[in-house]
Protein backbone atom coordinates (compact mmCIF):
# COMPACT_ATOMS: atom_id res chain seq x y z
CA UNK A 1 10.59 -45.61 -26.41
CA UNK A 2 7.62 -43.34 -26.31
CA UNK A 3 5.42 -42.94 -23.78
CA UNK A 4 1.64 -42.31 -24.90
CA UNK A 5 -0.42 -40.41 -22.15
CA UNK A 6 -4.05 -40.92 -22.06
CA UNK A 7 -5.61 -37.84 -22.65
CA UNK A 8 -9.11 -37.20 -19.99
CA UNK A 9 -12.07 -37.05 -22.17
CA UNK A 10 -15.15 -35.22 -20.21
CA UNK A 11 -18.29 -37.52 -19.15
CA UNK A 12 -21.31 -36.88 -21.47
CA UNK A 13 -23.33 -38.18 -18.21
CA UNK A 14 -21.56 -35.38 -16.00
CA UNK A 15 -21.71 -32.85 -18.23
CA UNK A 16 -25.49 -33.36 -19.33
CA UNK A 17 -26.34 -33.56 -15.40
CA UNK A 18 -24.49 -30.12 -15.09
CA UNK A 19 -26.41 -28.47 -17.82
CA UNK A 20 -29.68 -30.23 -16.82
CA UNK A 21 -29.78 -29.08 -13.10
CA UNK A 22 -30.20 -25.69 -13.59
CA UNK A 23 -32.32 -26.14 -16.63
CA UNK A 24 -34.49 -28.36 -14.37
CA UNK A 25 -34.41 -25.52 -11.34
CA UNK A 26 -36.12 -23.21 -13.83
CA UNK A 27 -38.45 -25.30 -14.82
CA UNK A 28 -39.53 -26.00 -11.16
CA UNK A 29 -39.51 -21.97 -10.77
CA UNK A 30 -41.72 -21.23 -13.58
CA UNK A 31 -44.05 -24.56 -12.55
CA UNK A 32 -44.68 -23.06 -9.07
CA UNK A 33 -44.90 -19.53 -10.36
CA UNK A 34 -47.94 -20.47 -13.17
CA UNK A 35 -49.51 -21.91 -10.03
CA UNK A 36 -49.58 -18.60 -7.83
CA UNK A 37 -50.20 -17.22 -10.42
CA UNK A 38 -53.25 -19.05 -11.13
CA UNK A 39 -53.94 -19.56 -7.88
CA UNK A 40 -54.25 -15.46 -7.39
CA UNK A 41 -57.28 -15.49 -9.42
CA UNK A 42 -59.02 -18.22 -7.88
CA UNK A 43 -61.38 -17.84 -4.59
CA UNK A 44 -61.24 -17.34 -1.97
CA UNK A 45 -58.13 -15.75 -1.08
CA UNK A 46 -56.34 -14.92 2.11
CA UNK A 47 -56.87 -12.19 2.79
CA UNK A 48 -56.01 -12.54 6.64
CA UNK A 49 -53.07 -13.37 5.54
CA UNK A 50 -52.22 -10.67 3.05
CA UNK A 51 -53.04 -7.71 5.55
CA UNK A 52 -50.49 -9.18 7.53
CA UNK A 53 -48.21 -10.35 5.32
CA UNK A 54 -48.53 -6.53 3.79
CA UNK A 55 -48.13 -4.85 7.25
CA UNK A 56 -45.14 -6.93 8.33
CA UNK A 57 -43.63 -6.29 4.64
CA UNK A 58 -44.22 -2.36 5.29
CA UNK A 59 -42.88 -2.44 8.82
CA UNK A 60 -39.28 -4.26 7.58
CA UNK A 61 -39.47 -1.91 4.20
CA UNK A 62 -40.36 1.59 4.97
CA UNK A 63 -37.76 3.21 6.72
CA UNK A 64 -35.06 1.72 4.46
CA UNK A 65 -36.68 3.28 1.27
CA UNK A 66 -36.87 6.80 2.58
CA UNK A 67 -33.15 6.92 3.82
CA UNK A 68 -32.02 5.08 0.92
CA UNK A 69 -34.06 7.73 -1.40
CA UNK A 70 -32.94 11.01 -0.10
CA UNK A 71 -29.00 9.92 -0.70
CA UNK A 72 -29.49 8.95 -3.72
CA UNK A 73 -31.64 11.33 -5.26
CA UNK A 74 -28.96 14.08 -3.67
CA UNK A 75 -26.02 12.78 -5.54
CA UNK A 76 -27.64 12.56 -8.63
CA UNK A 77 -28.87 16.07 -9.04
CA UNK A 78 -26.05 17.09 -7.20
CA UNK A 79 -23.79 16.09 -10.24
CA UNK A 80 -26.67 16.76 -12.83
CA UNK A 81 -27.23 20.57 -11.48
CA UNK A 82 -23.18 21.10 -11.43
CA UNK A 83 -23.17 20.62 -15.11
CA UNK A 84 -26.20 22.35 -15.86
CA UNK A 85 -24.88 25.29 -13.50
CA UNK A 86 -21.19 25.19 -16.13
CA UNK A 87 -23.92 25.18 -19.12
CA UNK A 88 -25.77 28.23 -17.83
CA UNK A 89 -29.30 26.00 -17.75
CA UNK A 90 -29.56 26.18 -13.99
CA UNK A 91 -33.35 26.69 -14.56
CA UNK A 92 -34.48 23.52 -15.80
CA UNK A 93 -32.82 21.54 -12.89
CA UNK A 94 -36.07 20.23 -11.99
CA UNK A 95 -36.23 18.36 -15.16
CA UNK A 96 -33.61 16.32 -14.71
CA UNK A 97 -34.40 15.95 -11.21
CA UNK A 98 -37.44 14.87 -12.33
CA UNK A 99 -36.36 12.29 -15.22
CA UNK A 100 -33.50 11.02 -12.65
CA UNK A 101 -35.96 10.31 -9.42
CA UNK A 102 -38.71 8.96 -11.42
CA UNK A 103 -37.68 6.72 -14.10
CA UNK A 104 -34.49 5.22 -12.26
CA UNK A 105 -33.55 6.11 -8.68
CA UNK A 106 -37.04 5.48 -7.52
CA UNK A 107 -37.26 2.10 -9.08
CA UNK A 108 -33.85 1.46 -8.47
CA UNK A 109 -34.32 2.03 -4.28
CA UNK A 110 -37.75 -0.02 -4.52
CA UNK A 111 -35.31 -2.59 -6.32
CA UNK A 112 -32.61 -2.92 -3.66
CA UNK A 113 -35.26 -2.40 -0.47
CA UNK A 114 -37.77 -5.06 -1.79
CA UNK A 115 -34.94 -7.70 -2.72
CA UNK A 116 -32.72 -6.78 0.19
CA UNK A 117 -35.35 -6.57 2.70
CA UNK A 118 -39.09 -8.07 1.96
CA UNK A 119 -37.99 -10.51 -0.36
CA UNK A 120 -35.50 -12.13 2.12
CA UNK A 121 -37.67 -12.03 5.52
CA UNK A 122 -40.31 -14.04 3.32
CA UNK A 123 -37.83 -16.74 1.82
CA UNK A 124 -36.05 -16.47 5.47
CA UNK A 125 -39.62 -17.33 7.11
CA UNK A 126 -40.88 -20.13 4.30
CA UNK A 127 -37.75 -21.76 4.36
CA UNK A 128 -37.87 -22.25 8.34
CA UNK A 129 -41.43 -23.57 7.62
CA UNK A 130 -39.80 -26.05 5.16
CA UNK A 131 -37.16 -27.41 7.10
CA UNK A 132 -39.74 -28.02 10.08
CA UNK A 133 -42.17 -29.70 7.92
CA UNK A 134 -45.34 -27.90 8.29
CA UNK A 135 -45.57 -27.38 3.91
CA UNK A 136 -45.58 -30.90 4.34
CA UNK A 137 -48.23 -31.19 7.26
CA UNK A 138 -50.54 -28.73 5.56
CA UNK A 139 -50.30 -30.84 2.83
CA UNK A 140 -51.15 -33.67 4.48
CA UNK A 141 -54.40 -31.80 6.02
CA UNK A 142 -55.98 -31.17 2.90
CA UNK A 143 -54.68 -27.86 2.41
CA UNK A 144 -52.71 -26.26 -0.37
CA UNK A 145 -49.77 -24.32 1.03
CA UNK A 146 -49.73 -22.11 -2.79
CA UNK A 147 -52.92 -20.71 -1.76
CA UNK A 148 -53.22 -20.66 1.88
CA UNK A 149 -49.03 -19.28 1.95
CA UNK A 150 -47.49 -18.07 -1.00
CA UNK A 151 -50.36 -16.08 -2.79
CA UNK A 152 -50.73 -13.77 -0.13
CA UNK A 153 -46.92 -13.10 0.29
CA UNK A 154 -46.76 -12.59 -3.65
CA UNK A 155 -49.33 -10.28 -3.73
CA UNK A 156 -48.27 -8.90 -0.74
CA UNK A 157 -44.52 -8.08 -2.09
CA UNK A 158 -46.22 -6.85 -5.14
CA UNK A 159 -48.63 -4.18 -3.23
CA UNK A 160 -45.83 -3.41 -1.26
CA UNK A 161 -43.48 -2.33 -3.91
CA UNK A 162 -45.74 -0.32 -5.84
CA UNK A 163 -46.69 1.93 -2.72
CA UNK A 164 -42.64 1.99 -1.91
CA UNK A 165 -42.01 3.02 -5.83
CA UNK A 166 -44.74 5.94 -4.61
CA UNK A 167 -42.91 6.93 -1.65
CA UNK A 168 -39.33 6.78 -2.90
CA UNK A 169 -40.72 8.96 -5.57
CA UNK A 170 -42.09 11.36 -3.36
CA UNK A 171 -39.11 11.29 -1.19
CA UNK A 172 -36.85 11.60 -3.94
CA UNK A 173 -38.56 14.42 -5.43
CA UNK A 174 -38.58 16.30 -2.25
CA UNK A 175 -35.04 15.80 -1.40
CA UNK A 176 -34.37 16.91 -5.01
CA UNK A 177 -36.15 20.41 -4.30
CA UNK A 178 -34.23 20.94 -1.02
CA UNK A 179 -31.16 20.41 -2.53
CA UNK A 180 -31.39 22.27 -5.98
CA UNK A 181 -33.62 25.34 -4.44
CA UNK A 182 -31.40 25.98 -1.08
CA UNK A 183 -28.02 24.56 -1.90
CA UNK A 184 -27.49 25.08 -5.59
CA UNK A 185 -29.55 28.18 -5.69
CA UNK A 186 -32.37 27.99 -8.40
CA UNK A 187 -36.00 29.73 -8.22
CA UNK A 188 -38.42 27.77 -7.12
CA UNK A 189 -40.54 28.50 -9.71
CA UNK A 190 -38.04 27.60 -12.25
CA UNK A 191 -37.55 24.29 -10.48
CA UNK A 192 -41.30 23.40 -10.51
CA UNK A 193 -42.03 25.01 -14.33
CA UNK A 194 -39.45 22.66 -15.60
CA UNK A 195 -39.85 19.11 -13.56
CA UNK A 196 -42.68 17.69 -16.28
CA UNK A 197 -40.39 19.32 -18.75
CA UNK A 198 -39.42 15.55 -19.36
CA UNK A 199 -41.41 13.31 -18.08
CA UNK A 200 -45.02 12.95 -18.32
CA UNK A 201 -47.70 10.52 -18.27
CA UNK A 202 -45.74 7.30 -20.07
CA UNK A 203 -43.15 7.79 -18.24
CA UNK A 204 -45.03 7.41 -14.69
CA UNK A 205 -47.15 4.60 -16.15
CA UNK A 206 -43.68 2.79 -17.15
CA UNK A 207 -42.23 3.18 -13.47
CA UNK A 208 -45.49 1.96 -12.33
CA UNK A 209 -44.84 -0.74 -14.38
CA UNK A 210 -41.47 -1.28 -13.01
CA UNK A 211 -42.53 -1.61 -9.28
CA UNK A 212 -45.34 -3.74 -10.08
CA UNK A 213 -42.78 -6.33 -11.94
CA UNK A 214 -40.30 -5.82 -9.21
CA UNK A 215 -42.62 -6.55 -6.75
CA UNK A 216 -44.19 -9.65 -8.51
CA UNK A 217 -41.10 -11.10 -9.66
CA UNK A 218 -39.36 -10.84 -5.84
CA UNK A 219 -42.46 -12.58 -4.85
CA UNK A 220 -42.10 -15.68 -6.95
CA UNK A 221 -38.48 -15.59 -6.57
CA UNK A 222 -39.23 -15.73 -2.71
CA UNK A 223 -41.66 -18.34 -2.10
CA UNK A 224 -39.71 -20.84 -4.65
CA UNK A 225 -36.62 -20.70 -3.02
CA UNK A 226 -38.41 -20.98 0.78
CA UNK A 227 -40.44 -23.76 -0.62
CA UNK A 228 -37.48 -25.74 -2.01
CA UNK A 229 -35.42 -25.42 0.96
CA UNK A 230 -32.97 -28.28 1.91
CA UNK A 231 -30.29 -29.18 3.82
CA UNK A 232 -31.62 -27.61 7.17
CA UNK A 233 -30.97 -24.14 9.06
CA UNK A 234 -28.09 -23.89 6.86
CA UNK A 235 -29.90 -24.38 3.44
CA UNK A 236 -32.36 -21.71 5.08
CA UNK A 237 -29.16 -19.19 4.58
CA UNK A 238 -27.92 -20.56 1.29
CA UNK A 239 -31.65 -20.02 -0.01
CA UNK A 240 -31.95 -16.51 1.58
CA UNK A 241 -28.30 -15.19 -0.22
CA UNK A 242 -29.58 -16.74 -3.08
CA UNK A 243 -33.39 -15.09 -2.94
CA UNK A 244 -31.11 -11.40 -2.76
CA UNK A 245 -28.73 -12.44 -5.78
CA UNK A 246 -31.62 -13.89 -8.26
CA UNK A 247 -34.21 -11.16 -7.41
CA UNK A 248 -31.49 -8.24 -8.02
CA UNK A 249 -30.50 -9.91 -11.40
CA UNK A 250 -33.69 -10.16 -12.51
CA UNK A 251 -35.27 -6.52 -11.24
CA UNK A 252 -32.22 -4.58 -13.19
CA UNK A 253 -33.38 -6.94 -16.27
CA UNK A 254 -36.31 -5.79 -16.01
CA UNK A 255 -35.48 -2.17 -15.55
CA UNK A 256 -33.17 -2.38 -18.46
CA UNK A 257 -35.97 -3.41 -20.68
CA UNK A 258 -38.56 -1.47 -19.63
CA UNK A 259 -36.13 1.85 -19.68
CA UNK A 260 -35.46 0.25 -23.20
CA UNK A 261 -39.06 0.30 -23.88
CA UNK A 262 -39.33 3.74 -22.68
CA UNK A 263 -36.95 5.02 -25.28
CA UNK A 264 -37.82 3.42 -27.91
CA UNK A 265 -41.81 4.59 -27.77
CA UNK A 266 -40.01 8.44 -27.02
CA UNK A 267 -37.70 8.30 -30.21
């Protein structure tokens, strides 16, 4: 006598609430980021606020960029000079030193410095304002927490990571010199004939771009995820790992397509 099994169909209910929570978290993130963003426009700002939100941002930020920069910016031309060296093109090693630090490693550091570091002590701090209530109590005071809190930290991040994009650069470019002129052995002058040799005015204004976005979309990415803390000290950790993993996705999205962008208005 056969024996018929009962083959597990899937829940429509389960599966729709799977596919509708995360739809539903974007929605919230794009809700709260049209209202900082509108918000930014609107007086009066904080700008007590911003200074130190700015400052503190700088203090946590700084240090990291430049010794993240020079390592970087070494390797790279390190490899890129070796093959130019086998080519016999030593002499324009300060154009690729110059297309390598400014239209990727220099974003690239400002990428992992403001997600790994600004980004984080932001979400960190909003989220420990969640879990004790006071969103809530400013709320209940007649004051609106998206312009009195996350405004200035979004504009904040963003001013932040535009000046780091400008040090990096300058960091990177100078580490690049040291390394090509007194390890690898090429002129100076060579070095500094050829570093606009590829890159010129679109490409800075796209890698201004680039830190302005990064900057901007850390922000949002930020103050959401402190804002919609739950779940206590320990949702304050989930939300910060999570702040670092979203932001990095979507800065080397952005990259990508902006890098795309690049090429496609050179070609």
């Amino acid at each position: 006598m056969a024996v018929q099994t009962e083959v597990p169909t899937a829940d429509p209910e389960r599966a729709l609430h799977v596919v509708a929570k995360p739809a539903r978290e974007i929605g919230n993130f794009f809700a709260v980021s049209l209202d900082i963003l509108v918000q930014m426009f609107r007086p009066p700002f904080a700008w007590r606020e911003f200074i130190d939100q700015t400052w503190f941002v700088a203090r946590v930020a700084i240090l990291p960029a430049i010794l993240l920069s020079i390592p970087f910016n070494a390797f790279a031309v390190f490899l890129l000079n070796a093959l130019l060296v086998e080519l016999g093109a030593a002499d324009v090693g300060g154009a690729t030193a110059g297309v390598a630090c400014i239209t990727q490693i220099a974003p690239m550091v400002t990428v992992l410095v403001v997600a790994g570091a600004g980004a984080t002590a932001m979400c960190a701090d909003l989220g420990s304002r969640t879990i004790r209530e006071e969103i809530d109590a400013l709320r209940v005071m007649g004051l609106d927490p998206v312009r009195g809190l996350l405004v200035p930290r979004v504009a904040a991040l963003t001013v932040n990571a535009l000046l780091l994009n400008a040090i990096t650069t300058a960091t990177g470019l100078a580490a690049d010199y040291a390394f090509t002129v007194y390890l690898q052995n090429v002129t100076p002058g060579a070095f500094a004939s050829s570093l606009t040799l590829l890159v010129g005015l679109r490409e800075s204004l796209i890698a201004i771009v680039k830190a302005v976005l990064f900057g901007l979309a850390a922000g949002l990415i930020a103050c959401y995820k402190g804002i919609t803390v739950g779940g206590g000290p320990q949702g304050v950790g989930n939300a910060v790992n999570e702040t670092v993993v979203f932001s990095f996705m979507t800065l080397f999205m952005i990259n990508v397509v902006l890098t795309a962008m690049n090429a496609q208005m050179a070609s």
